[in-house]
C-alpha atoms as a PDB file:
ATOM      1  CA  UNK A   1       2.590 -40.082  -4.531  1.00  0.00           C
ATOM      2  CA  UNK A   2       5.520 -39.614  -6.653  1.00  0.00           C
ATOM      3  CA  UNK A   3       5.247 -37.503 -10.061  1.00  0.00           C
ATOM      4  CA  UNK A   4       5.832 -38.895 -13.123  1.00  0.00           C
ATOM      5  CA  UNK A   5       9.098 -38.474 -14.493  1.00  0.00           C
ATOM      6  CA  UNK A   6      10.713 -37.608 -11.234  1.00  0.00           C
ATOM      7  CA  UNK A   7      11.805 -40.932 -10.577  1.00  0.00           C
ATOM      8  CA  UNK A   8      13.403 -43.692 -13.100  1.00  0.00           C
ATOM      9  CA  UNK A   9      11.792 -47.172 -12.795  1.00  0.00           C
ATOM     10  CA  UNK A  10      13.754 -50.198 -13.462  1.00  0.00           C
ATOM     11  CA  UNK A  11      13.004 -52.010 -16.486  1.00  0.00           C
ATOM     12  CA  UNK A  12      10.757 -55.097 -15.514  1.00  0.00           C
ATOM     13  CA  UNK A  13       9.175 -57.808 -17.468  1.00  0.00           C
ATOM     14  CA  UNK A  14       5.440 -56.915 -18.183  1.00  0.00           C
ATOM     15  CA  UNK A  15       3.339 -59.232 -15.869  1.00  0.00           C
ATOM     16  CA  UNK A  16       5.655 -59.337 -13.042  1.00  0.00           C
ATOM     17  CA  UNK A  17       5.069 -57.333 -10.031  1.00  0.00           C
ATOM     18  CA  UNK A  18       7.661 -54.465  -9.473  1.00  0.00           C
ATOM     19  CA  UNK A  19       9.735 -55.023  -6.351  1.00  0.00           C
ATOM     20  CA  UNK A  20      11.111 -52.678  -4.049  1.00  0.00           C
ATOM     21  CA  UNK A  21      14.243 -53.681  -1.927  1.00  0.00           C
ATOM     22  CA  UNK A  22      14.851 -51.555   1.688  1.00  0.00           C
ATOM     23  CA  UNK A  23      17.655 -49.772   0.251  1.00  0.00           C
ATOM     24  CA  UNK A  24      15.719 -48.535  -2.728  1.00  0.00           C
ATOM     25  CA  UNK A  25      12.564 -47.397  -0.774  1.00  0.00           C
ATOM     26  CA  UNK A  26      15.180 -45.188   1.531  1.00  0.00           C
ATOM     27  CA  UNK A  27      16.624 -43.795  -1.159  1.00  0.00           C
ATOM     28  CA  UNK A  28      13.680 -42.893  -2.914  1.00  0.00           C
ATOM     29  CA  UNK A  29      12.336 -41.476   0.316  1.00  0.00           C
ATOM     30  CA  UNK A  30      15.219 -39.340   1.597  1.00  0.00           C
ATOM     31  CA  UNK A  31      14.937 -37.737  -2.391  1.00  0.00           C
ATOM     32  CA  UNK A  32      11.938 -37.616  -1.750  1.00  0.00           C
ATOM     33  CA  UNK A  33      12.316 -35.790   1.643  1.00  0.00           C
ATOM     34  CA  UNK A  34      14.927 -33.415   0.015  1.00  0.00           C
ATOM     35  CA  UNK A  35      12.965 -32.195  -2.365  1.00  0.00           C
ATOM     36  CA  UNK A  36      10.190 -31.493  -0.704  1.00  0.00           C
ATOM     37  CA  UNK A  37      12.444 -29.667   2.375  1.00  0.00           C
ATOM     38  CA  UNK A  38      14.156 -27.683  -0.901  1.00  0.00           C
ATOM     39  CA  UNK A  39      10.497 -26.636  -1.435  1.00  0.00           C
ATOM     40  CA  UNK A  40       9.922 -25.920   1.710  1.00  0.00           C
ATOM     41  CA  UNK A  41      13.182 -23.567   2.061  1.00  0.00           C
ATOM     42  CA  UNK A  42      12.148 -21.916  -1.131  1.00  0.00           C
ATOM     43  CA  UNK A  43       8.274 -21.067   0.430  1.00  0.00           C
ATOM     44  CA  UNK A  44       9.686 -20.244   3.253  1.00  0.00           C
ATOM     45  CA  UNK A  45      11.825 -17.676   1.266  1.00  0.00           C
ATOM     46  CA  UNK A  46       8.825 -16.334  -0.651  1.00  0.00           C
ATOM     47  CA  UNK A  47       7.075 -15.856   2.492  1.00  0.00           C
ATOM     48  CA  UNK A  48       9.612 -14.103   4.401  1.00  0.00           C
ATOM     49  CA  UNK A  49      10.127 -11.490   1.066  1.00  0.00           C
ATOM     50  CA  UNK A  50       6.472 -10.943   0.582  1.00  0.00           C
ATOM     51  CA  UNK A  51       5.904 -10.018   4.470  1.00  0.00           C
ATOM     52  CA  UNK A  52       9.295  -7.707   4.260  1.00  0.00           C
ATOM     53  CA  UNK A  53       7.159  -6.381   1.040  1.00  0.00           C
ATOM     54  CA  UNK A  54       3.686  -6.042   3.155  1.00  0.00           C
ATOM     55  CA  UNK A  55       5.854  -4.339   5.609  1.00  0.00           C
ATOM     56  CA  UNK A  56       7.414  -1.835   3.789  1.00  0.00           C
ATOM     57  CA  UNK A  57       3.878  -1.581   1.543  1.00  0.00           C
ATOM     58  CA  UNK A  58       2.243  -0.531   5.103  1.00  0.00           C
ATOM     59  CA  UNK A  59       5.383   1.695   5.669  1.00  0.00           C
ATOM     60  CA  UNK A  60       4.309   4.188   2.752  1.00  0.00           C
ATOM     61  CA  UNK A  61       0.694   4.153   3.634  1.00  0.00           C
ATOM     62  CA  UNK A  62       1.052   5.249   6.746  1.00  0.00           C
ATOM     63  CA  UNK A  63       3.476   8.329   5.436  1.00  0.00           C
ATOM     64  CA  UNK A  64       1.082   9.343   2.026  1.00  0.00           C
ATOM     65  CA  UNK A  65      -1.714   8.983   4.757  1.00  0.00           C
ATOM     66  CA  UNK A  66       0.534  11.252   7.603  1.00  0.00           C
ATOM     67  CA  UNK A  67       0.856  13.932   4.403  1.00  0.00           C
ATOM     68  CA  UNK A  68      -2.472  14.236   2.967  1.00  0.00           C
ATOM     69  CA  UNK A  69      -3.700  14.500   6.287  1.00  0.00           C
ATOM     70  CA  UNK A  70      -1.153  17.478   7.111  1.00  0.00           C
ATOM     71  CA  UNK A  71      -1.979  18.766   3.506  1.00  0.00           C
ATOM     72  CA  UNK A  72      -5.985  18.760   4.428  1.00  0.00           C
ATOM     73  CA  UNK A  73      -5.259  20.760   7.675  1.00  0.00           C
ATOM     74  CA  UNK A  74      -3.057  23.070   6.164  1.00  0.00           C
ATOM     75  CA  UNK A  75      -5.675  23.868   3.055  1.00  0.00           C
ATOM     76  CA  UNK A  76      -8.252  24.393   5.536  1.00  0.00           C
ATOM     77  CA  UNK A  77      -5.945  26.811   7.679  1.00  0.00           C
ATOM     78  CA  UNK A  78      -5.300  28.467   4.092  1.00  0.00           C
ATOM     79  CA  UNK A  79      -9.147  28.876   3.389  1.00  0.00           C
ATOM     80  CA  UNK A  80     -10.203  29.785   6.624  1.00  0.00           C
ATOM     81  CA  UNK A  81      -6.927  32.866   6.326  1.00  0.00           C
ATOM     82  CA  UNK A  82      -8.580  33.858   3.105  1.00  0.00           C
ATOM     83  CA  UNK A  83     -11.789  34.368   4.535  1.00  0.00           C
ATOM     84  CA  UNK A  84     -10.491  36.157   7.073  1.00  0.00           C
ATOM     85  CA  UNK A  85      -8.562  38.427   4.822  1.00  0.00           C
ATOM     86  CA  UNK A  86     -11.131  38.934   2.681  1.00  0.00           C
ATOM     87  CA  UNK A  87     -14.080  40.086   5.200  1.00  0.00           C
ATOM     88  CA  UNK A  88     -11.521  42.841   6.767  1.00  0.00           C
ATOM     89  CA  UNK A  89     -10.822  43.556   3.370  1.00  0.00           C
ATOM     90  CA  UNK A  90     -14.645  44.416   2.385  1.00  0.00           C
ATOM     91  CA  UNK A  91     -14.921  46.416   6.127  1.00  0.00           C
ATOM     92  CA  UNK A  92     -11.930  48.128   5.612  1.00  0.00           C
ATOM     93  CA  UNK A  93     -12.823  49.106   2.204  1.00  0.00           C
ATOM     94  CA  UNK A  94     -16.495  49.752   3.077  1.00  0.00           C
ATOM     95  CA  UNK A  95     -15.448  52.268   5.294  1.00  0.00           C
ATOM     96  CA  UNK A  96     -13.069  54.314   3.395  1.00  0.00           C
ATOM     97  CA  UNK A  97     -15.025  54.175   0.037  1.00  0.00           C
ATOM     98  CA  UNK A  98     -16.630  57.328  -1.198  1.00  0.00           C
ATOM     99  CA  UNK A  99     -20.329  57.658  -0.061  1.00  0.00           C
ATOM    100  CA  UNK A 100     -22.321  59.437  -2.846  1.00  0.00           C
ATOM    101  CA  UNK A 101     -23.862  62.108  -1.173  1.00  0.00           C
ATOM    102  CA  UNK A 102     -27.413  62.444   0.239  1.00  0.00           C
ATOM    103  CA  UNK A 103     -29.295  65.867  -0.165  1.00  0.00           C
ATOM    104  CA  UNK A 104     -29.382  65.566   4.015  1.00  0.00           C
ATOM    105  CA  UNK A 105     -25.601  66.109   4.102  1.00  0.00           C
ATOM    106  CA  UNK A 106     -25.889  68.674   1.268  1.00  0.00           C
ATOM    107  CA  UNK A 107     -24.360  71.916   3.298  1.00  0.00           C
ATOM    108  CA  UNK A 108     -26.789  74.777   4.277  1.00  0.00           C
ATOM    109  CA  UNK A 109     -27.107  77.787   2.192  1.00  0.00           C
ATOM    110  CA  UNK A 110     -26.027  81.248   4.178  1.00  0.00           C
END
């Protein structure tokens, strides 16, 4: 239950059975009890940053998501103006362009 290391056992003689009095098993629970509540405070901690993180993470989605939508409308408002533009440029220019002449329109001799 306990890790190595973490808590100092009294020096016994080999053979002998190691005794715990009431007062020791407290103590060595409560430490216990505090360090795992320490690790619990620190989790807790961790959590709470990493959801503030998640939060803000979904924050700047949202607005990169907002402005590449309102960039795709406003490119396809742009193409759609350009084709406009452009077909009442060809009419306009179709109509005032010089015609070369047809041997119908030639004028009659007198």
């Amino acid at each position: 239950m306990f890790p190595q290391g973490r808590h100092p056992t009294p020096h016994q003689a080999p053979g002998q059975p190691f005794k715990f009095t009431i007062p020791e098993s407290l103590d060595r629970i409560k430490e216990e009890f505090q360090f795992l509540q320490a690790q619990y405070h620190s989790l807790k901690l961790e959590c709470e940053k990493l959801a503030s993180e998640k939060t803000e993470m979904q924050r700047h989605y949202v607005m990169y998501y907002e402005m590449s939508y309102g960039l795709n409308i406003e490119m396809h408002k742009q193409v759609s103006l350009a084709h406009t533009r452009s077909y009442y440029f060809l009419f306009c220019s179709g109509l005032t362009s010089p015609r070369p002449a047809s041997p119908l329109s030639a004028p009659l001799p007198d």
